[in-house]
N, C-alpha and C. Protein backbone atom coordinates (compact mmCIF):
# COMPACT_ATOMS: atom_id res chain seq x y z
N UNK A 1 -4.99 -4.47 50.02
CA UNK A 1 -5.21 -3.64 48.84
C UNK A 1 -6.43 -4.16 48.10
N UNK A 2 -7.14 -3.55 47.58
CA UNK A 2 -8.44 -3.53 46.96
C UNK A 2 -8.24 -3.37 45.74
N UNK A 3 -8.76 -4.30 44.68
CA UNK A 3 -8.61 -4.68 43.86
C UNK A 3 -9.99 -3.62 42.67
N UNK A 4 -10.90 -3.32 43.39
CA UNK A 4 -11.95 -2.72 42.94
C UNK A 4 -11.42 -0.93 42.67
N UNK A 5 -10.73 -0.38 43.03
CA UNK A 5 -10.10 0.97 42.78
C UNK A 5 -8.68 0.92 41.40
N UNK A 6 -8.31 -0.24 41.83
CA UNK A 6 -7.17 -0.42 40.63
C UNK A 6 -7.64 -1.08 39.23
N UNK A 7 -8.38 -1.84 39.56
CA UNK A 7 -9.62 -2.17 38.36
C UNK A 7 -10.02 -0.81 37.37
N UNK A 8 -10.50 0.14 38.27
CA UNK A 8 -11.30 0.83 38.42
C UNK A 8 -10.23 1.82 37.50
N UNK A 9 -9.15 2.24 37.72
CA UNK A 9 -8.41 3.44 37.43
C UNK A 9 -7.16 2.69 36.64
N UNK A 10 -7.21 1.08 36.08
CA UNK A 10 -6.45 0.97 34.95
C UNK A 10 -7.29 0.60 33.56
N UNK A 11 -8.78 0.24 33.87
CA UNK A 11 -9.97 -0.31 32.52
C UNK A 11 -10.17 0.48 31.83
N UNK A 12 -10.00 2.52 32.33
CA UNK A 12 -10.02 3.48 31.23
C UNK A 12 -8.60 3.45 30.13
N UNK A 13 -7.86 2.75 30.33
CA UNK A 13 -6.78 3.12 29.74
C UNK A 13 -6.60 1.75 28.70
N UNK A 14 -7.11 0.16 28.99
CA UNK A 14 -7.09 -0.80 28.63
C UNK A 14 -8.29 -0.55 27.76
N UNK A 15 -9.38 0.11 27.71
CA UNK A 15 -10.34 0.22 26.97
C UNK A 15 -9.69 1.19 25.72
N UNK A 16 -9.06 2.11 26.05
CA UNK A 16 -8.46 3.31 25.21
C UNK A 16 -7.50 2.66 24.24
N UNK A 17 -6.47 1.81 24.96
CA UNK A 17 -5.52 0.81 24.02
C UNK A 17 -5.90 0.11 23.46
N UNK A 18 -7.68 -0.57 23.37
CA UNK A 18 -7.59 -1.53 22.33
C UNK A 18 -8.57 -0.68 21.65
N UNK A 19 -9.20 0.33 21.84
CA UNK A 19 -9.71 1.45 21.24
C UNK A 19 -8.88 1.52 19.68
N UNK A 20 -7.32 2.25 20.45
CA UNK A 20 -6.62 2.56 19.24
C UNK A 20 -5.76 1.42 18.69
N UNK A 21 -5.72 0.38 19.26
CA UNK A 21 -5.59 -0.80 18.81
C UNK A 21 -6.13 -1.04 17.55
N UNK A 22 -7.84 -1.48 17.58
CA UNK A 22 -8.23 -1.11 16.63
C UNK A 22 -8.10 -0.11 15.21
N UNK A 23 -8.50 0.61 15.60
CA UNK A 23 -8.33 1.91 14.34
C UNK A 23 -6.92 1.71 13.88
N UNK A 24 -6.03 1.71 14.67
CA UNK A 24 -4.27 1.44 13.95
C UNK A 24 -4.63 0.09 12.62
N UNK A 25 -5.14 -0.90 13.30
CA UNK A 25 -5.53 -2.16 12.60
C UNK A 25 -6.24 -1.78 11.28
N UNK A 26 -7.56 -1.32 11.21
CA UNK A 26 -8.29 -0.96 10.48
C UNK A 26 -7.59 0.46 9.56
N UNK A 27 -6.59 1.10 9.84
CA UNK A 27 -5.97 2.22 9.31
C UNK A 27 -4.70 1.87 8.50
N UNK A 28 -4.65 0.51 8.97
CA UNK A 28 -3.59 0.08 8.19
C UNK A 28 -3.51 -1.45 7.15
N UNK A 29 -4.61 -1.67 7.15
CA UNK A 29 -5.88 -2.57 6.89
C UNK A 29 -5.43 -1.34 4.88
N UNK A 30 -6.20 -0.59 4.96
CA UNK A 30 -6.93 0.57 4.18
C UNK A 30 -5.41 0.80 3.77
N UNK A 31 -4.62 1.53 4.19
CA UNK A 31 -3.12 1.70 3.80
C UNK A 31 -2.27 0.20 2.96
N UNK A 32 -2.89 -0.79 3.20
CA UNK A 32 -1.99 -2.32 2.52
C UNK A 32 -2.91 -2.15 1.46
N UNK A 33 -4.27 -1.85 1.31
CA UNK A 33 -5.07 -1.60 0.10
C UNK A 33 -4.60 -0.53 -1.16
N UNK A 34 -4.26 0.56 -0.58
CA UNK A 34 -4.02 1.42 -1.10
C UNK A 34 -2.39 1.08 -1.91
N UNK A 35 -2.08 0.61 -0.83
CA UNK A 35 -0.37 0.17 -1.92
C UNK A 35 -0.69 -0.86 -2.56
N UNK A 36 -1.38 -1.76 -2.49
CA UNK A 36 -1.80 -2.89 -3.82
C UNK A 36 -2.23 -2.10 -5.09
N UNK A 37 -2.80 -1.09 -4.92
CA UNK A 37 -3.25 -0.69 -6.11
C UNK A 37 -2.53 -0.04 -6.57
N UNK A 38 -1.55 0.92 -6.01
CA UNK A 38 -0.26 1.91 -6.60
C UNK A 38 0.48 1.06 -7.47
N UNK A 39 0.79 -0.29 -6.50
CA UNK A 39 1.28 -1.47 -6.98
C UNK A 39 0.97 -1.62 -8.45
N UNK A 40 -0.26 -2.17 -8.68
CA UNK A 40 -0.53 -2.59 -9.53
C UNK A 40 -0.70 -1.68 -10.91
N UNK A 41 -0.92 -0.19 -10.90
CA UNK A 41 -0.76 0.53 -11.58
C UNK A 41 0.85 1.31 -11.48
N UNK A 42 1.45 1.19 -10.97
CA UNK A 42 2.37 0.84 -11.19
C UNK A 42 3.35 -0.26 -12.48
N UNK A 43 2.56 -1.32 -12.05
CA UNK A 43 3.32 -2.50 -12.75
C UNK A 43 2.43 -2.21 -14.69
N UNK A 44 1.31 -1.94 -14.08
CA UNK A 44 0.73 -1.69 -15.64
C UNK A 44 1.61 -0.89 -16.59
N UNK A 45 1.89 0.43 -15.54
CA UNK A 45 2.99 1.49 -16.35
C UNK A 45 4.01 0.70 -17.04
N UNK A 46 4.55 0.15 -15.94
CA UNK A 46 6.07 -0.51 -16.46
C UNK A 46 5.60 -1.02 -17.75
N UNK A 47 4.73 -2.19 -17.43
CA UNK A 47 4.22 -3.33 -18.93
C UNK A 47 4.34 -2.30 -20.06
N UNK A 48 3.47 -0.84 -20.13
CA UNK A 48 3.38 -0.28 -20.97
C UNK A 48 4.30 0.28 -21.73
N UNK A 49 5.51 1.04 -20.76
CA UNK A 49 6.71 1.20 -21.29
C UNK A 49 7.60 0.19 -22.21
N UNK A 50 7.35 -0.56 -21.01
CA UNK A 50 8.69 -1.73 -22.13
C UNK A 50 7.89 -2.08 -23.17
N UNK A 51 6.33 -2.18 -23.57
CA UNK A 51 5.39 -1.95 -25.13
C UNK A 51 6.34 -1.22 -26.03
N UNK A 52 6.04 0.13 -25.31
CA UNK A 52 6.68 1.20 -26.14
C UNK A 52 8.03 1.56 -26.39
N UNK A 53 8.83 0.82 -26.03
CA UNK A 53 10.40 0.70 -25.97
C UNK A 53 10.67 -0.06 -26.87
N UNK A 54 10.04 -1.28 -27.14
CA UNK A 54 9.84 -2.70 -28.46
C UNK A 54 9.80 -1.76 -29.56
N UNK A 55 8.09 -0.89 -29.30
CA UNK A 55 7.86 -0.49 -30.78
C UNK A 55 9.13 0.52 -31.23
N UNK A 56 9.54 1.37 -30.56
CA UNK A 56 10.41 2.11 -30.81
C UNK A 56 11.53 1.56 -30.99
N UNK A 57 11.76 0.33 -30.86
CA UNK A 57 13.63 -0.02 -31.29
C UNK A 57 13.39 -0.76 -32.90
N UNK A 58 11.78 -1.38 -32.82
CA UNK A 58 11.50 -2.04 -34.02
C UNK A 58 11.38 -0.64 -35.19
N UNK A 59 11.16 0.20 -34.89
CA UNK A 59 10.86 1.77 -35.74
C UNK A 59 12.60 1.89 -36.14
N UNK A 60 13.23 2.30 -35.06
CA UNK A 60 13.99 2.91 -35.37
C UNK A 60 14.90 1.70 -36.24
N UNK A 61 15.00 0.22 -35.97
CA UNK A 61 15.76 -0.74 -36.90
C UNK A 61 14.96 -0.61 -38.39
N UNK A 62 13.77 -0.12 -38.53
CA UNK A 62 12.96 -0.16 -39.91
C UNK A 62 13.42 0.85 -40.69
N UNK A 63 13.95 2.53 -39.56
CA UNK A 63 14.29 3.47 -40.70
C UNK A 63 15.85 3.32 -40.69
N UNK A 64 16.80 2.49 -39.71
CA UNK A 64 18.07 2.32 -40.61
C UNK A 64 18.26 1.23 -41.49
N UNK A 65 17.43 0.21 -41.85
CA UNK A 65 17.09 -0.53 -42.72
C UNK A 65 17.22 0.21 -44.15
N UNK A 66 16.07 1.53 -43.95
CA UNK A 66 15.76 2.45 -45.17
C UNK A 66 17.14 2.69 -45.85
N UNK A 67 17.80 3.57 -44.92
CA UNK A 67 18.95 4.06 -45.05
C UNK A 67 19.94 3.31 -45.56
């Protein structure tokens, strides 16, 4: 058996797999980026809420104070 025909008719397919090898890598590379930042605006939201949850319990203890 000849090694030059099987070479030959498995290197299109080993070239193709690290082809998309790649790009999977690099596509998901870009996708771990993209959730860091959801992430992180994300977490900003939160920070902001629980801001506005403080001011609002400190409000609302000021007008039953009034009362």
């Amino acid at each position: 058996m000849e090694t030059g025909p099987l070479i030959g008719s498995i290197l299109p397919f080993i070239v193709l797999f690290a082809g998309l090898f790649f790009v999977m890598r690099a596509t998901n590379r870009h996708y771990q980026k993209h959730v860091h930042e959801v992430n992180t605006v994300n977490q900003e939201i939160a920070d902001t809420n629980r801001e506005m949850i403080a001011e609002l319990r400190e409000i609302k203890q000021l007008l039953k104070d009034r009362n």
